[in-house]
C-alpha atoms as a PDB file:
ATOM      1  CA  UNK A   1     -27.922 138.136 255.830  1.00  0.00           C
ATOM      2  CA  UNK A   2     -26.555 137.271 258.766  1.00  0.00           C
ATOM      3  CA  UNK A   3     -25.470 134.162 260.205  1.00  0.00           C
ATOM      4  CA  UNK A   4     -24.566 133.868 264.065  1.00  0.00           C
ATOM      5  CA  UNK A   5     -22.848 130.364 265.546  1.00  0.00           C
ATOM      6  CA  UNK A   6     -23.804 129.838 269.160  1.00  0.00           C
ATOM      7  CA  UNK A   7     -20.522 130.248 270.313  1.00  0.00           C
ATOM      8  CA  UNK A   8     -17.337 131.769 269.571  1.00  0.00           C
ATOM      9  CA  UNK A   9     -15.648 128.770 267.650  1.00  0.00           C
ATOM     10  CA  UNK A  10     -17.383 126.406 265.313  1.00  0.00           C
ATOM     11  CA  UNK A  11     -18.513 123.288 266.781  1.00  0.00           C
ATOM     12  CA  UNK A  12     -16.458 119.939 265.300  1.00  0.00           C
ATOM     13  CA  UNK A  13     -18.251 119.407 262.248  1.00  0.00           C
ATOM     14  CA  UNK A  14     -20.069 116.526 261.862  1.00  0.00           C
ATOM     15  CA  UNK A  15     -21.831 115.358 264.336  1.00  0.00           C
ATOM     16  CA  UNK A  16     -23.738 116.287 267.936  1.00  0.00           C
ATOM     17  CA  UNK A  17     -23.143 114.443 270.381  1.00  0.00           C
ATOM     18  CA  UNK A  18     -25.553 113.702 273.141  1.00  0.00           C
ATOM     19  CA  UNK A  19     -24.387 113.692 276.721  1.00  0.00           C
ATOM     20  CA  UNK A  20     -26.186 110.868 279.003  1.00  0.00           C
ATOM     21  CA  UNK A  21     -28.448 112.185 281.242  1.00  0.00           C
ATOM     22  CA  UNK A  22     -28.362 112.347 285.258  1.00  0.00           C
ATOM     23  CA  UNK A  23     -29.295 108.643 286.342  1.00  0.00           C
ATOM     24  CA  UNK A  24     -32.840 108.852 287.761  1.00  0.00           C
ATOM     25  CA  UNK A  25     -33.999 107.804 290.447  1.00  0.00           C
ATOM     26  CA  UNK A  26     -36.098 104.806 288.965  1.00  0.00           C
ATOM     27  CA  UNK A  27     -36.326 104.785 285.363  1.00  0.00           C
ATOM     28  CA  UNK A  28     -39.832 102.739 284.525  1.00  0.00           C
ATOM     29  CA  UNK A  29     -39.509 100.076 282.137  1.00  0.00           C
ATOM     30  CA  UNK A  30     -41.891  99.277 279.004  1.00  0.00           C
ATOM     31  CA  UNK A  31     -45.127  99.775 279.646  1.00  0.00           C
ATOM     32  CA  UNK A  32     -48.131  97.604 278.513  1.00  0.00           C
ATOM     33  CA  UNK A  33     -51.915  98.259 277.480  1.00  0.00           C
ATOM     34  CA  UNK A  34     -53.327  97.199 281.201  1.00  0.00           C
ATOM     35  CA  UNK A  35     -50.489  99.483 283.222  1.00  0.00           C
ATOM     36  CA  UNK A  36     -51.375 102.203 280.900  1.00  0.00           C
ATOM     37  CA  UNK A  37     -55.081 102.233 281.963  1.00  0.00           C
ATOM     38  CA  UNK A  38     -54.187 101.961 285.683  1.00  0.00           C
ATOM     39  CA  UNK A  39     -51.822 104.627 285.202  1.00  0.00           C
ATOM     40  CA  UNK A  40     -54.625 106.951 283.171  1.00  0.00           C
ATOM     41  CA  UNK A  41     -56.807 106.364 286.447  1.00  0.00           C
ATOM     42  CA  UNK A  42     -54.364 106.894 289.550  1.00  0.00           C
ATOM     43  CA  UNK A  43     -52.512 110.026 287.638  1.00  0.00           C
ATOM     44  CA  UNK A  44     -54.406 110.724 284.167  1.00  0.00           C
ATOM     45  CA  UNK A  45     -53.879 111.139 280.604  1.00  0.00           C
ATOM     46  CA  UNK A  46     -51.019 113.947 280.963  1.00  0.00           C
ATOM     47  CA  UNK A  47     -49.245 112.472 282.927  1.00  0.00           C
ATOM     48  CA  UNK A  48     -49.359 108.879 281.074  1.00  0.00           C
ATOM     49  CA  UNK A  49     -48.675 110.893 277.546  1.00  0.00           C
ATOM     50  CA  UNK A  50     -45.039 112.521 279.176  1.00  0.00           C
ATOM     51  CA  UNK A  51     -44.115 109.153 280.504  1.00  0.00           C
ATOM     52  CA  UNK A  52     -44.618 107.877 277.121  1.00  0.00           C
ATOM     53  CA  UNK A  53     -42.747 110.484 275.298  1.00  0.00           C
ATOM     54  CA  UNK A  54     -40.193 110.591 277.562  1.00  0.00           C
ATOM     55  CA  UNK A  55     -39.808 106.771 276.882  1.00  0.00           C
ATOM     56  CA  UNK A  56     -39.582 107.098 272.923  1.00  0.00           C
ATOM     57  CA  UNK A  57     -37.196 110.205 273.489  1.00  0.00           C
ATOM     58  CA  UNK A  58     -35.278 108.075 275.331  1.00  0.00           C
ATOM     59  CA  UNK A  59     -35.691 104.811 272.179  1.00  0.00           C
ATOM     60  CA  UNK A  60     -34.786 106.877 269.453  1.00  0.00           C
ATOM     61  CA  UNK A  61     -31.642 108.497 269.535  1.00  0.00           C
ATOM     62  CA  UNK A  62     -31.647 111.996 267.729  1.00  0.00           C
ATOM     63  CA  UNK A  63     -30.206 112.154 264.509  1.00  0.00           C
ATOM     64  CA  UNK A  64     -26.659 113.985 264.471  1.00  0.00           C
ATOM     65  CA  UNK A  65     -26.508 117.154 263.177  1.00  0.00           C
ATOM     66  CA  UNK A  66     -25.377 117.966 259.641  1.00  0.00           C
ATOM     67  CA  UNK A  67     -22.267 120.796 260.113  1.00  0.00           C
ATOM     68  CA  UNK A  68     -22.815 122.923 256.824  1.00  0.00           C
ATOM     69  CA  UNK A  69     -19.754 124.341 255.020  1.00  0.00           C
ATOM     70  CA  UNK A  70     -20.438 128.106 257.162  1.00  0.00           C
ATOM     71  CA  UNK A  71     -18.839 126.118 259.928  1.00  0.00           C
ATOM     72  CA  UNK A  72     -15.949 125.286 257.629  1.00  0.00           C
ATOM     73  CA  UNK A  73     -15.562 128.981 256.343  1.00  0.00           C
ATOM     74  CA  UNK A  74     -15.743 130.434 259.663  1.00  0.00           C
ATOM     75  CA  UNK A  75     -13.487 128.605 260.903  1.00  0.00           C
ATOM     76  CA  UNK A  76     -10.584 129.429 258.617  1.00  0.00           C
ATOM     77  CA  UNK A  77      -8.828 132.426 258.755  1.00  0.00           C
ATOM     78  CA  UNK A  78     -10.308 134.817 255.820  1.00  0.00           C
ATOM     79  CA  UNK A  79      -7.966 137.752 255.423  1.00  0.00           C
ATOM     80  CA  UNK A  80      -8.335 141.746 256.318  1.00  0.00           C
ATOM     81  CA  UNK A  81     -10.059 143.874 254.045  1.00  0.00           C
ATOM     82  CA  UNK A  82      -7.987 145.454 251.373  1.00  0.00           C
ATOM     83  CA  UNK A  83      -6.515 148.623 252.971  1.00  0.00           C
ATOM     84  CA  UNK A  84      -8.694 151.347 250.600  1.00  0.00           C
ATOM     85  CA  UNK A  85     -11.969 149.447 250.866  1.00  0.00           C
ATOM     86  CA  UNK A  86     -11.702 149.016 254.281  1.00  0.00           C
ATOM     87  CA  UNK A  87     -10.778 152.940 254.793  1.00  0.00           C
ATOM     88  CA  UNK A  88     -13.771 153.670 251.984  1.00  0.00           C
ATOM     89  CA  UNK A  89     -16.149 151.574 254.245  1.00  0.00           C
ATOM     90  CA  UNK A  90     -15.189 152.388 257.641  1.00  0.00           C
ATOM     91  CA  UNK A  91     -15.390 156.519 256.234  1.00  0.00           C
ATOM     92  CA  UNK A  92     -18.943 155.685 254.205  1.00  0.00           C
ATOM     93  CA  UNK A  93     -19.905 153.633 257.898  1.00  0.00           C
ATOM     94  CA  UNK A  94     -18.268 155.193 260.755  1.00  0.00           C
ATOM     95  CA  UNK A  95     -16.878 151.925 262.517  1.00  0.00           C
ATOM     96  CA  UNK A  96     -13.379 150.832 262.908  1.00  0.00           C
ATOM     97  CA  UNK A  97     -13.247 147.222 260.745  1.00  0.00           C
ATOM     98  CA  UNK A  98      -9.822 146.300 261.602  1.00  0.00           C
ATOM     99  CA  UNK A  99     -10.818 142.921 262.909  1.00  0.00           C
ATOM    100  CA  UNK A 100     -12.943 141.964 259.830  1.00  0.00           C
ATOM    101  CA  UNK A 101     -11.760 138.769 258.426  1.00  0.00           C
ATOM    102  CA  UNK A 102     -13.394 138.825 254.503  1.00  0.00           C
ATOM    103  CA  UNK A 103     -13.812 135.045 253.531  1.00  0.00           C
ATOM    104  CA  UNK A 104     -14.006 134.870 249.523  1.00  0.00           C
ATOM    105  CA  UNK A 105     -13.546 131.438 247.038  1.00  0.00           C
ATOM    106  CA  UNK A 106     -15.255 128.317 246.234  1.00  0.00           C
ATOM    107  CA  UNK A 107     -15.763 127.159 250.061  1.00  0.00           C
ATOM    108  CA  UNK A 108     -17.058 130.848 250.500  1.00  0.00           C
ATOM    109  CA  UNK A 109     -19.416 130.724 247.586  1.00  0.00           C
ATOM    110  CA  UNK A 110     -20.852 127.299 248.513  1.00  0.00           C
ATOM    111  CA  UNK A 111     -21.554 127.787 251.800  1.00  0.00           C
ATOM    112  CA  UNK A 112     -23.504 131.024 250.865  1.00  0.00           C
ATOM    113  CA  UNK A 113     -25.221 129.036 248.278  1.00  0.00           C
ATOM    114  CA  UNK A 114     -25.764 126.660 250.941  1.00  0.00           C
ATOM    115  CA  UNK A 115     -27.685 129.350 253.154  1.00  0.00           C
ATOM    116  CA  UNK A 116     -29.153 130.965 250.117  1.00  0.00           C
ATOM    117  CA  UNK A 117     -27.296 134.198 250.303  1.00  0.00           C
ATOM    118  CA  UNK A 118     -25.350 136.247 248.369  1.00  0.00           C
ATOM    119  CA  UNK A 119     -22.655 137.191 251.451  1.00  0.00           C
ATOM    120  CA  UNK A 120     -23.311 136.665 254.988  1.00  0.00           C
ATOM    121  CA  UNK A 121     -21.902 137.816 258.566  1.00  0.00           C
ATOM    122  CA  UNK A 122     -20.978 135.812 261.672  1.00  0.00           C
ATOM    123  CA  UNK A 123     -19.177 138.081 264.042  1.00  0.00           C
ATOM    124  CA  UNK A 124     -16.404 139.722 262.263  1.00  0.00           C
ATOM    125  CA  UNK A 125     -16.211 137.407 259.633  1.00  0.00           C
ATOM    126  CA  UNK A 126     -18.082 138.680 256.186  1.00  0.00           C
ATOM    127  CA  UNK A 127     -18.557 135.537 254.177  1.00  0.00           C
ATOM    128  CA  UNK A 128     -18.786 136.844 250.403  1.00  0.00           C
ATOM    129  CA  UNK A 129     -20.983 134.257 247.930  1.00  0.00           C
ATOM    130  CA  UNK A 130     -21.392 134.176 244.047  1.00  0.00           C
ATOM    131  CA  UNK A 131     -22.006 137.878 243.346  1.00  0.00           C
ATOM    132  CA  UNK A 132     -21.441 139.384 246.789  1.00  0.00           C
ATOM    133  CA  UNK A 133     -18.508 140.868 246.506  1.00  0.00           C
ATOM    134  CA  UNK A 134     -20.010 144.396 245.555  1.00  0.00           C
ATOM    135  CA  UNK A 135     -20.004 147.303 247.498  1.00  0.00           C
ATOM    136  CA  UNK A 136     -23.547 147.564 248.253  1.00  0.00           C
ATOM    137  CA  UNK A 137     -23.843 144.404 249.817  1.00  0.00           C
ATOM    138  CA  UNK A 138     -20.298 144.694 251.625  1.00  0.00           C
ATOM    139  CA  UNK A 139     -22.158 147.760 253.131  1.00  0.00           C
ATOM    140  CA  UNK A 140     -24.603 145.679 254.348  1.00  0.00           C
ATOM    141  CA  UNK A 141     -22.778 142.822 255.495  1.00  0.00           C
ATOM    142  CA  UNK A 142     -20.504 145.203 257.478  1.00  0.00           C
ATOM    143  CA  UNK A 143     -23.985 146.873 259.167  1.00  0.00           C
ATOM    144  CA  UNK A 144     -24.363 143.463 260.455  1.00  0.00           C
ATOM    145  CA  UNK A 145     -20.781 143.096 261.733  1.00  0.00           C
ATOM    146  CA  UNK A 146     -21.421 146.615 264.033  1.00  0.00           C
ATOM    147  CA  UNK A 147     -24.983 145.090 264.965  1.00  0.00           C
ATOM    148  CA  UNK A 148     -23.196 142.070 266.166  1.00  0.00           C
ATOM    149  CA  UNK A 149     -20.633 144.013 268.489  1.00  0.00           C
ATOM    150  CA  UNK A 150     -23.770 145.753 269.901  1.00  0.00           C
ATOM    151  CA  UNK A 151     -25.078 142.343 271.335  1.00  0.00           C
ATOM    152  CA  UNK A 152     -27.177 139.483 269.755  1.00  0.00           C
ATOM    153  CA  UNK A 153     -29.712 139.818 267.198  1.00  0.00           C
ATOM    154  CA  UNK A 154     -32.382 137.729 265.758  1.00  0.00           C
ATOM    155  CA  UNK A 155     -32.229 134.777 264.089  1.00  0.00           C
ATOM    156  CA  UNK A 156     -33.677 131.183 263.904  1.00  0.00           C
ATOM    157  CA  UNK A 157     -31.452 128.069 263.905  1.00  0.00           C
ATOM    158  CA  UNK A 158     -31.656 126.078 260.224  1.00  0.00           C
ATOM    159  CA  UNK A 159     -30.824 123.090 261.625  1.00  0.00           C
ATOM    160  CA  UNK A 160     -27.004 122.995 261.404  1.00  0.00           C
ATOM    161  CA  UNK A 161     -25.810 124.950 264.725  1.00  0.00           C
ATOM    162  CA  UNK A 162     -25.905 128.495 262.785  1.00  0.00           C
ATOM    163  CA  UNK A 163     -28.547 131.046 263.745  1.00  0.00           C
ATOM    164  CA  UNK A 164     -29.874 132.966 260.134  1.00  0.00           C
ATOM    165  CA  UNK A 165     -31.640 135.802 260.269  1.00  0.00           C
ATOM    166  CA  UNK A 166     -35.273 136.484 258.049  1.00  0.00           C
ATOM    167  CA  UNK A 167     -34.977 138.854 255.477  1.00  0.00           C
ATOM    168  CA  UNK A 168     -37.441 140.854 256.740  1.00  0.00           C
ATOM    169  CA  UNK A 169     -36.492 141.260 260.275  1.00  0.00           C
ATOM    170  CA  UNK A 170     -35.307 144.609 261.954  1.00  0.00           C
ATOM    171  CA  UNK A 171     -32.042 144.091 261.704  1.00  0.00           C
ATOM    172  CA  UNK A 172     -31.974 142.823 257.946  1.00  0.00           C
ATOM    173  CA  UNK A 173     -33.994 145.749 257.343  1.00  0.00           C
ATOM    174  CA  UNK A 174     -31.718 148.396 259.323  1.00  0.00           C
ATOM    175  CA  UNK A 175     -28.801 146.537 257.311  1.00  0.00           C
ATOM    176  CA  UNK A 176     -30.373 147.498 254.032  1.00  0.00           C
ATOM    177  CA  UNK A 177     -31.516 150.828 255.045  1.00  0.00           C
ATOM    178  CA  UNK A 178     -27.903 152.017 256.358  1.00  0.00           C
ATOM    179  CA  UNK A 179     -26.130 150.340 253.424  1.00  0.00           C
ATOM    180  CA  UNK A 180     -28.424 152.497 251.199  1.00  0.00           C
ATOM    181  CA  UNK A 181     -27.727 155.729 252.734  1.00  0.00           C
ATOM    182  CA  UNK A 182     -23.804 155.199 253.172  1.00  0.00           C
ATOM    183  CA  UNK A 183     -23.775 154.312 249.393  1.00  0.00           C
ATOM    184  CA  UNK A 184     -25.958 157.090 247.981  1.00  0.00           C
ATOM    185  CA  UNK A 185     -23.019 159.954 248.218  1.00  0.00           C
ATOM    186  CA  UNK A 186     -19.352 160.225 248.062  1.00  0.00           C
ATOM    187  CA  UNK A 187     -17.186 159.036 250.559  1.00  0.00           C
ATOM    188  CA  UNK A 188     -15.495 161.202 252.999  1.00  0.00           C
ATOM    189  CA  UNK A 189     -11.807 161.552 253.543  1.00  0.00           C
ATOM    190  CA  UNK A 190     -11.250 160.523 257.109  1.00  0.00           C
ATOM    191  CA  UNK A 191      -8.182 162.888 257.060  1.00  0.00           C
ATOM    192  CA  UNK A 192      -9.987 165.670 255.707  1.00  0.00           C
ATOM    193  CA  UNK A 193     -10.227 168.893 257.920  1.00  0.00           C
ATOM    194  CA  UNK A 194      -6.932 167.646 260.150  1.00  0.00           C
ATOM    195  CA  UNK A 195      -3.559 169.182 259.816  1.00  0.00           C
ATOM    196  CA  UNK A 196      -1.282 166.245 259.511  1.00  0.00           C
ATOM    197  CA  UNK A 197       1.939 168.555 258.683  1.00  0.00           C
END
């Protein structure tokens, strides 16, 4: 799975705040049963139903945005991959992951939970859940992480600033495809074939 914020750093968690808008030019007051029906008659129903939702938009305030742990997790500084995995994975993958940040532990695991995945990716960081930590799914999570540096990818917003992909989207799919193949046989040495003497 992958999980993309809309911008580079994490939002501040807890709530969104809404900006005023522009002053108008006249903003109409309240309007009553008789104005309604004049209104329906000089400039018709459409017009009458925006005025009207633009005047309960305007009455009820949105409700702030819940920040979910992710933003939490992301924001903290994970650590690099141990050296051999990361050489075994960037061999098995072709793709440099120096600048992977691996975020692991109970804030980890809940905010997975919290998304319903096992491990997810937000840029370079690979959040790893309850039972994510295998290879396989590292594999996966680290397709994602090359996806990302290729430019965005799908994903619909759940409500709490991050973007989560479908399971069965392209890119979830490439991510388990690839992850498959660079799994099925041995890794290679990356030295292997060069004279380093």
């Amino acid at each position: 799975m992958h999980a993309k914020e809309p911008s580079p750093k994490p939002a501040p968690a807890t709530t969104q705040v809404r900006r005023p808008e522009s002053p108008r030019q006249s903003t109409p007051g309240p309007v009553g049963p008789g104005e309604v029906e004049s209104l329906q008659r000089s400039i018709g129903n459409t017009a009458v139903t925006r005025l009207i939702a633009a005047q309960r938009a305007e009455a009820e305030p949105e409700p702030p945005v819940q920040r979910s742990t992710a933003h939490q997790v992301l924001a903290s500084s994970g650590k690099p991959m141990d050296t051999a995995l990361r050489g075994e994975m960037e061999s098995r993958l072709g793709a440099d992951f120096s600048d992977v940040r691996v975020h692991t532990g109970a804030a980890a695991q809940r905010s997975a939970a919290e998304l319903g995945a096992r491990a997810y990716t937000s840029g370079a960081n690979v959040v790893l859940g309850r039972g994510g930590g295998d290879k396989h799914t590292l594999a996966h999570e680290l397709t994602h992480v090359i996806q990302q540096r290729q430019g965005p990818v799908a994903g619909t917003d759940n409500g709490s600033g991050l973007s989560v992909s479908d399971p069965g989207d392209r890119f979830e799919r490439a991510a388990e495809a690839n992850a498959r193949r660079a799994m099925s046989g041995p890794a290679h040495d990356p030295h292997e074939g060069h004279d380093h003497g």
